[in-house]
Protein backbone atom coordinates (compact mmCIF):
# COMPACT_ATOMS: atom_id res chain seq x y z
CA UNK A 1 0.00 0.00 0.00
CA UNK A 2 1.42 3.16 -0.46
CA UNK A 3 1.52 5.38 2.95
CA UNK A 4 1.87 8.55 1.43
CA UNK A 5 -1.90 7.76 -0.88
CA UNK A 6 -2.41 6.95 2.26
CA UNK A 7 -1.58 9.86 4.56
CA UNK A 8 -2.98 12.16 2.10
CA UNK A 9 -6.44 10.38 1.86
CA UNK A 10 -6.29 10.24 5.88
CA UNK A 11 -5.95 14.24 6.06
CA UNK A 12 -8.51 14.78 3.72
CA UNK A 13 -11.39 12.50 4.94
CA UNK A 14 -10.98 13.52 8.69
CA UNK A 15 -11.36 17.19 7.57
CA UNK A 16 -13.28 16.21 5.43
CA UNK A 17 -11.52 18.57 3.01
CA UNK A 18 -9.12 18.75 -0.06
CA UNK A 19 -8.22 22.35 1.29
CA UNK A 20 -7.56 21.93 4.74
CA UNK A 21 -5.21 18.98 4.15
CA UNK A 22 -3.23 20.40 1.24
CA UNK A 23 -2.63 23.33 3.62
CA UNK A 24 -1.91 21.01 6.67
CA UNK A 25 0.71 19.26 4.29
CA UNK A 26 2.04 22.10 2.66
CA UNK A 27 1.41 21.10 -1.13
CA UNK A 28 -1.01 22.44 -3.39
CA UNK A 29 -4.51 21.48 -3.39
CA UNK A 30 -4.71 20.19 -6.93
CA UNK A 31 -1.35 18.11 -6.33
CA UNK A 32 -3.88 16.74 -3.53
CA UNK A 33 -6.53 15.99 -5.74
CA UNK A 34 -4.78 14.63 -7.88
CA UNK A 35 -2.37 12.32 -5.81
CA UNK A 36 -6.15 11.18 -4.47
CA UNK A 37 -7.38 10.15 -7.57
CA UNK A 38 -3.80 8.01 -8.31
CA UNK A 39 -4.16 6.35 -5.10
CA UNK A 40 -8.14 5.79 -5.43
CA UNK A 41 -6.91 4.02 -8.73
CA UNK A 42 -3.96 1.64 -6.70
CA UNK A 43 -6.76 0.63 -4.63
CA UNK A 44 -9.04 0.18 -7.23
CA UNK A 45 -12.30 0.76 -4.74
CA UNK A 46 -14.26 3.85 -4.61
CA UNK A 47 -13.15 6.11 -1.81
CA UNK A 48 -15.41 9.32 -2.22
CA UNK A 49 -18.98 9.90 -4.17
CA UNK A 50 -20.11 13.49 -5.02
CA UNK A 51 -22.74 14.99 -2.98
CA UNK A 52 -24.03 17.34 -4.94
CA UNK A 53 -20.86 20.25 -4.58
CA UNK A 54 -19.20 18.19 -1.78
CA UNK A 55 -18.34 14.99 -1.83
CA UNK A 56 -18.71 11.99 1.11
CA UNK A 57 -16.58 9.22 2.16
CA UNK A 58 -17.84 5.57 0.22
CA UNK A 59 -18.63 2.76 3.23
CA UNK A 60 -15.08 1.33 2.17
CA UNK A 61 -13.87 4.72 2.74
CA UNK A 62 -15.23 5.68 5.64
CA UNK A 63 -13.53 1.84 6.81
CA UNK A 64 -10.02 2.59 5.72
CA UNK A 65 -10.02 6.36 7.33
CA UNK A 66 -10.83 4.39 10.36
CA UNK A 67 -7.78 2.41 10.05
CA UNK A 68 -5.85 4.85 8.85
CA UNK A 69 -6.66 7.22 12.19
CA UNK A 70 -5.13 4.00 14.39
CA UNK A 71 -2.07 3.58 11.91
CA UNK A 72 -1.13 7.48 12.37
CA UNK A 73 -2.15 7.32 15.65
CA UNK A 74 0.43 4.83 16.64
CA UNK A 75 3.08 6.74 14.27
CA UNK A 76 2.79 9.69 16.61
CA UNK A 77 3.39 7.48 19.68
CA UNK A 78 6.50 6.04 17.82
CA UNK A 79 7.88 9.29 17.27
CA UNK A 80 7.38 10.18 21.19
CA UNK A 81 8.86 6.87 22.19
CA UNK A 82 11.72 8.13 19.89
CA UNK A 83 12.11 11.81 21.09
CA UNK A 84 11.74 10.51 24.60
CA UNK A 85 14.96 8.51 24.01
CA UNK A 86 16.65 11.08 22.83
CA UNK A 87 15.84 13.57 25.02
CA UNK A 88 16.42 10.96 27.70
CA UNK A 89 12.95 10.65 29.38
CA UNK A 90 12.42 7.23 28.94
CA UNK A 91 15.28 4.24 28.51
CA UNK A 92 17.62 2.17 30.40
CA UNK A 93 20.59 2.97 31.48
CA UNK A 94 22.83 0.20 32.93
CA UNK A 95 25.79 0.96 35.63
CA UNK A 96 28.14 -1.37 36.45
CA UNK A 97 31.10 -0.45 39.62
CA UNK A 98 33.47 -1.73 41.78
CA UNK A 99 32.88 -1.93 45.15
CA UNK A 100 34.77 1.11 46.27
CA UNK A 101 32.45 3.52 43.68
CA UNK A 102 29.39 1.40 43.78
CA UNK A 103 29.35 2.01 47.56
CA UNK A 104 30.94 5.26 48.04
CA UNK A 105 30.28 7.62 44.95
CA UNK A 106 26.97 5.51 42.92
CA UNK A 107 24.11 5.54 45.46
CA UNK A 108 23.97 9.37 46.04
CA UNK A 109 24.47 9.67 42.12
CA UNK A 110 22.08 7.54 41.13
CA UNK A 111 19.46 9.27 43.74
CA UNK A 112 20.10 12.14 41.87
CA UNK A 113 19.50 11.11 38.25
CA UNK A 114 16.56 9.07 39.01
CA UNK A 115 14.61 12.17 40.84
CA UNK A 116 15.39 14.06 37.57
CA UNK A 117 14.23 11.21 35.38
CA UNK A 118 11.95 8.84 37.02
CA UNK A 119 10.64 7.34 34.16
CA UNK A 120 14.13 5.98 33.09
CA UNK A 121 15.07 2.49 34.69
CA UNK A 122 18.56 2.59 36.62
CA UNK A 123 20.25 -1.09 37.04
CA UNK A 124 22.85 -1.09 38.94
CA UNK A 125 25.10 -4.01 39.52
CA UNK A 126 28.59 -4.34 41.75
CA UNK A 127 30.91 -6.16 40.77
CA UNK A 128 35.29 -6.46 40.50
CA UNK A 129 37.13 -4.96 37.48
CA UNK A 130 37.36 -7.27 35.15
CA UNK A 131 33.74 -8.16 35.60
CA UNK A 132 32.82 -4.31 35.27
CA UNK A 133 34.91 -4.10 32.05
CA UNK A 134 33.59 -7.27 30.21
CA UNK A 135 30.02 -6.10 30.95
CA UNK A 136 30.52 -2.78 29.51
CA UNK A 137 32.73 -4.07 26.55
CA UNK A 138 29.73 -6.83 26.00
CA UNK A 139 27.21 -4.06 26.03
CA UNK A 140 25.84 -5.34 29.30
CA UNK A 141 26.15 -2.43 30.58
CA UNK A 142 26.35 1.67 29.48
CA UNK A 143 28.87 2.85 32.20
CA UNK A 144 31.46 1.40 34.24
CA UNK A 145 33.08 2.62 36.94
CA UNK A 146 36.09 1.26 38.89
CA UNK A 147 38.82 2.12 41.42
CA UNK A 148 42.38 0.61 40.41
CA UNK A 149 44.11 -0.26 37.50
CA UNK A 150 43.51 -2.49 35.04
CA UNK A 151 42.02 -0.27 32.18
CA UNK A 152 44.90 -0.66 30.13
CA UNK A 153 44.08 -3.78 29.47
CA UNK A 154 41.17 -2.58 27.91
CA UNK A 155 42.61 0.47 25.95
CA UNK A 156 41.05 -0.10 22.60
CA UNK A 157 37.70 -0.14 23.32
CA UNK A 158 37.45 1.98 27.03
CA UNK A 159 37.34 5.85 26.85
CA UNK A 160 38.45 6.78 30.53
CA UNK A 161 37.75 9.66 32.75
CA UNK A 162 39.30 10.34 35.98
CA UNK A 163 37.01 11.24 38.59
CA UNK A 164 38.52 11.33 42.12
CA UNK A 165 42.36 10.35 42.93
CA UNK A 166 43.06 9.04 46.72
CA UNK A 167 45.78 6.73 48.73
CA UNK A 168 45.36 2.74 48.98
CA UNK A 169 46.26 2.35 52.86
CA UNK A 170 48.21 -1.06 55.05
CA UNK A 171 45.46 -0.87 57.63
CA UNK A 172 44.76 -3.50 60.63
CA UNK A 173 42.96 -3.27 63.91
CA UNK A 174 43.55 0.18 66.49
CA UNK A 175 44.84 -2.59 68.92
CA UNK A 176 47.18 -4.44 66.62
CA UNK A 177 50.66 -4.27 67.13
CA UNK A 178 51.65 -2.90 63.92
CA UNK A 179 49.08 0.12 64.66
CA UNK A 180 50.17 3.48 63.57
CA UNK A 181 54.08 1.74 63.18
CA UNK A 182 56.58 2.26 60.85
CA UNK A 183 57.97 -0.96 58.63
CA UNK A 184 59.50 -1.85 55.41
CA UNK A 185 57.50 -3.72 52.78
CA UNK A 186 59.64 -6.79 53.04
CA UNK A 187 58.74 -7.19 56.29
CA UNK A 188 54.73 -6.43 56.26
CA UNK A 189 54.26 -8.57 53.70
CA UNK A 190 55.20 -11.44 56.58
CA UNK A 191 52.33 -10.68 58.13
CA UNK A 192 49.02 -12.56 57.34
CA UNK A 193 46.59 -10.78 54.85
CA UNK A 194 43.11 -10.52 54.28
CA UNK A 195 42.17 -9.59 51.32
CA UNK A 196 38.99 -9.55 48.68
CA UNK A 197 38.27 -12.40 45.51
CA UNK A 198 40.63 -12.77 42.94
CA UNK A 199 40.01 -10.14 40.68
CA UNK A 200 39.73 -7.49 42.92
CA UNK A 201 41.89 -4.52 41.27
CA UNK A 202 43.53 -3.76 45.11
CA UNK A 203 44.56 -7.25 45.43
CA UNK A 204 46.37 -6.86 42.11
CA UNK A 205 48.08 -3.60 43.14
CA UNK A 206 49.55 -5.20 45.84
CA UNK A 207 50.94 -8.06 44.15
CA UNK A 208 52.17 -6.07 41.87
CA UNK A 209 54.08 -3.49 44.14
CA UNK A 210 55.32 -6.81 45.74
CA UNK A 211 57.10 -7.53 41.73
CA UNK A 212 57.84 -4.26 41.39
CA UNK A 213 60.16 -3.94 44.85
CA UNK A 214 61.31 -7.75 44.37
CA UNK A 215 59.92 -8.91 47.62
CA UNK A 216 57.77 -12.50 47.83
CA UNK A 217 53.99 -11.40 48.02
CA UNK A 218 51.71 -12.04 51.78
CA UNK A 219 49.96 -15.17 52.53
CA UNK A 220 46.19 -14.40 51.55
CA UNK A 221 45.35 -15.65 55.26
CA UNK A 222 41.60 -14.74 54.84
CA UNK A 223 39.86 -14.13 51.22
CA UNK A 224 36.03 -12.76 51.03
CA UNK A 225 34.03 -11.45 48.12
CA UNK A 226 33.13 -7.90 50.15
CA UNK A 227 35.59 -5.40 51.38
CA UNK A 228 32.95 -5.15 54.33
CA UNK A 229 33.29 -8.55 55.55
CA UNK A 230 37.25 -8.58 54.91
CA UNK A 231 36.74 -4.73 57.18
CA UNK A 232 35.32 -6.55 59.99
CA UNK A 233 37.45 -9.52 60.22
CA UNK A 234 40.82 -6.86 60.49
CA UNK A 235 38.77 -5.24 63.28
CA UNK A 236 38.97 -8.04 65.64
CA UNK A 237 42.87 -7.62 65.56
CA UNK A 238 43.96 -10.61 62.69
CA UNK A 239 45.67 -9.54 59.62
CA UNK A 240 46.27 -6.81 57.72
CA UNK A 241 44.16 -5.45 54.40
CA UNK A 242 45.56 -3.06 51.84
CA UNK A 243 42.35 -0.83 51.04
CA UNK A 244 40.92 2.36 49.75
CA UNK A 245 41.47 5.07 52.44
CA UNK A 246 37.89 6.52 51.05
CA UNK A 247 36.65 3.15 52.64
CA UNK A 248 38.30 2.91 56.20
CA UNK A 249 37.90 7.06 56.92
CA UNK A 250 35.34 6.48 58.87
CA UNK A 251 36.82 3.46 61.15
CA UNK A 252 39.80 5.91 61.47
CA UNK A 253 37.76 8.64 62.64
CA UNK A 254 36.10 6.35 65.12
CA UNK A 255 39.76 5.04 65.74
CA UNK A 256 38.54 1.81 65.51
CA UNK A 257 41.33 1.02 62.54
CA UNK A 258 45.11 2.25 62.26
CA UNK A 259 47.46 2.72 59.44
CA UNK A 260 50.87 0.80 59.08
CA UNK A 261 53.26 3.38 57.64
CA UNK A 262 55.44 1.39 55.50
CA UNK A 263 58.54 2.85 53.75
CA UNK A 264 59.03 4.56 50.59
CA UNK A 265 55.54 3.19 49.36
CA UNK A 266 52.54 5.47 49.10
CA UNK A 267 50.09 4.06 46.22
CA UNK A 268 47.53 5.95 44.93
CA UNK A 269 44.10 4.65 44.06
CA UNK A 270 42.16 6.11 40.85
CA UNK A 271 38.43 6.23 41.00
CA UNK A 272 37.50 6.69 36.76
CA UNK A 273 34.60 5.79 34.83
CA UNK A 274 34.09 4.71 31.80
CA UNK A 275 32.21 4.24 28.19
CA UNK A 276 33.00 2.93 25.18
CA UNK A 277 35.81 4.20 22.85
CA UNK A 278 34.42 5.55 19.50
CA UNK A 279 30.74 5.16 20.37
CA UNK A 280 28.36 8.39 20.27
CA UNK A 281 26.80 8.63 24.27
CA UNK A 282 23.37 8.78 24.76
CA UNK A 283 21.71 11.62 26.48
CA UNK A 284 21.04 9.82 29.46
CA UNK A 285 24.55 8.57 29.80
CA UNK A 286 25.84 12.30 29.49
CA UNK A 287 23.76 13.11 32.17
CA UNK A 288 24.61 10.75 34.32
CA UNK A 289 28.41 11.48 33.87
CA UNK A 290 27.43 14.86 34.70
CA UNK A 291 26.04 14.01 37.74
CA UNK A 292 28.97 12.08 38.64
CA UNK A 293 31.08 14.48 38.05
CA UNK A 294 29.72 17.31 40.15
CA UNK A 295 29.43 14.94 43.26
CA UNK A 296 33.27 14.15 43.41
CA UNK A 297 33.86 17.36 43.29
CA UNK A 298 31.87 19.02 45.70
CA UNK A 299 32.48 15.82 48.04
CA UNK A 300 36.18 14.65 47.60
């Protein structure tokens, strides 16, 4: 069938006017006519009788201008489903973090964007780095964001943006007795660790700071898939873990952890997120970056 026939014969039957539709559609109202007439011929059924002057719709007629009303109609939703996407008032937008941004930068972000777009579903999923990167590189998700290294790996297809810099800490209970001391790496390393999965871009950094300074890497003493529940074993006074200082500020505050000041080494923790190299963002993902952004700053 052909749409624009169609469209035309629409106009013109629900005004019930050659005039009024070649003015709605900006043509001429014998190109009207006559594009009427070619169309009344495709279809080879009547579609108007004279009345006198005027003319009426034929029963077929008044039929198809019924369809027709429900085929435009739903063309008009289709183009608000469309401008809605891409003025970001309706979608999905998929997040994936590691723990330290999922838990420390993500919640009041996300808060945020959903009060200024409520009809756009957030999912939000936590998981370690290499998890976060294959689910963004596997379009599982729109946005990762991760604290550590790692992203080289990923180079060729991750477009990176630094967010908030701080220092990965040695930290163990207030009551330990390597609280608030002063020791080499060789020797902390000694001690027993507790540590997150493997996988976990800390646990990585401190292996590889162990290569780097050519000392054997800790015994992994205790190994949990939270920082929280590796947290609360160092607070009852076993082991050491090599975390975030953005996660422990509080226990230090409290004095309820302790740092072990360990020579020459201060390591540096990068929170970024990330899209998609050489993919156009959407709206919605630009505003949530936008968001992001102006939280780190005016918190960190």
């Amino acid at each position: 069938m052909n749409l624009h026939g169609l469209r035309l014969f629409y106009h013109v039957a629900k005004d019930r006017s050659f005039t009024k539709a070649a003015e709605l559609l900006r043509i001429s109202q014998p190109a009207v006519s006559s594009q009427i007439k070619q169309f009344e011929k495709e279809m080879g059924i009547p579609l108007f009788i004279k009345d006198g002057k005027k003319f009426k719709l034929t029963e077929f007629g008044s039929a198809l201008a019924e369809k027709a009303e429900i085929l435009f109609s739903y063309e008009e939703k289709l183009d608000d489903f469309v401008t809605d996407y891409h003025l970001s008032r309706k979608g999905r937008l998929a997040v994936t973090a590691t723990y330290l941004p999922a838990n420390f930068v993500i919640p009041a972000c996300a808060a945020v964007f959903k009060a200024e777009n409520e009809e756009i579903e957030l999912n939000l999923t936590t998981t370690n780095s290499h998890g976060a990167f294959d689910q963004l590189i596997h379009h599982k998700a729109d946005i990762a964001m991760y604290a550590g290294g790692l992203v080289e790996q990923y180079g060729e297809n991750i477009l990176s943006e630094e967010l908030v810099e701080d220092e990965i800490w040695f930290v163990v209970s207030a009551n330990h007795r390597l609280a608030n001391k002063r020791v080499t790496l060789s020797e902390i390393v000694k001690e027993p660790f507790i540590m997150r999965e493997k996988g976990s871009s800390t646990r990585e950094r401190l292996f590889s700071l162990c290569q780097t300074y050519q000392v054997l890497p800790p015994k992994i003493a205790l190994q949990f898939n939270g920082i929280n529940e590796a947290i609360h074993s160092v607070l009852t006074g076993y082991g050491i873990n090599f975390v975030s200082s953005l996660v422990v500020r509080d226990y230090m505050k409290n004095k309820k952890l302790a740092r072990v000041y360990v020579e020459d080494i201060k390591v540096t923790n990068k929170i970024a997120i990330c899209t998609r190299r050489n993919e156009k963002r959407s709206v919605m993902v630009e505003k949530f970056l936008d968001i992001c952004r102006k939280y780190v700053k005016d918190e960190y």
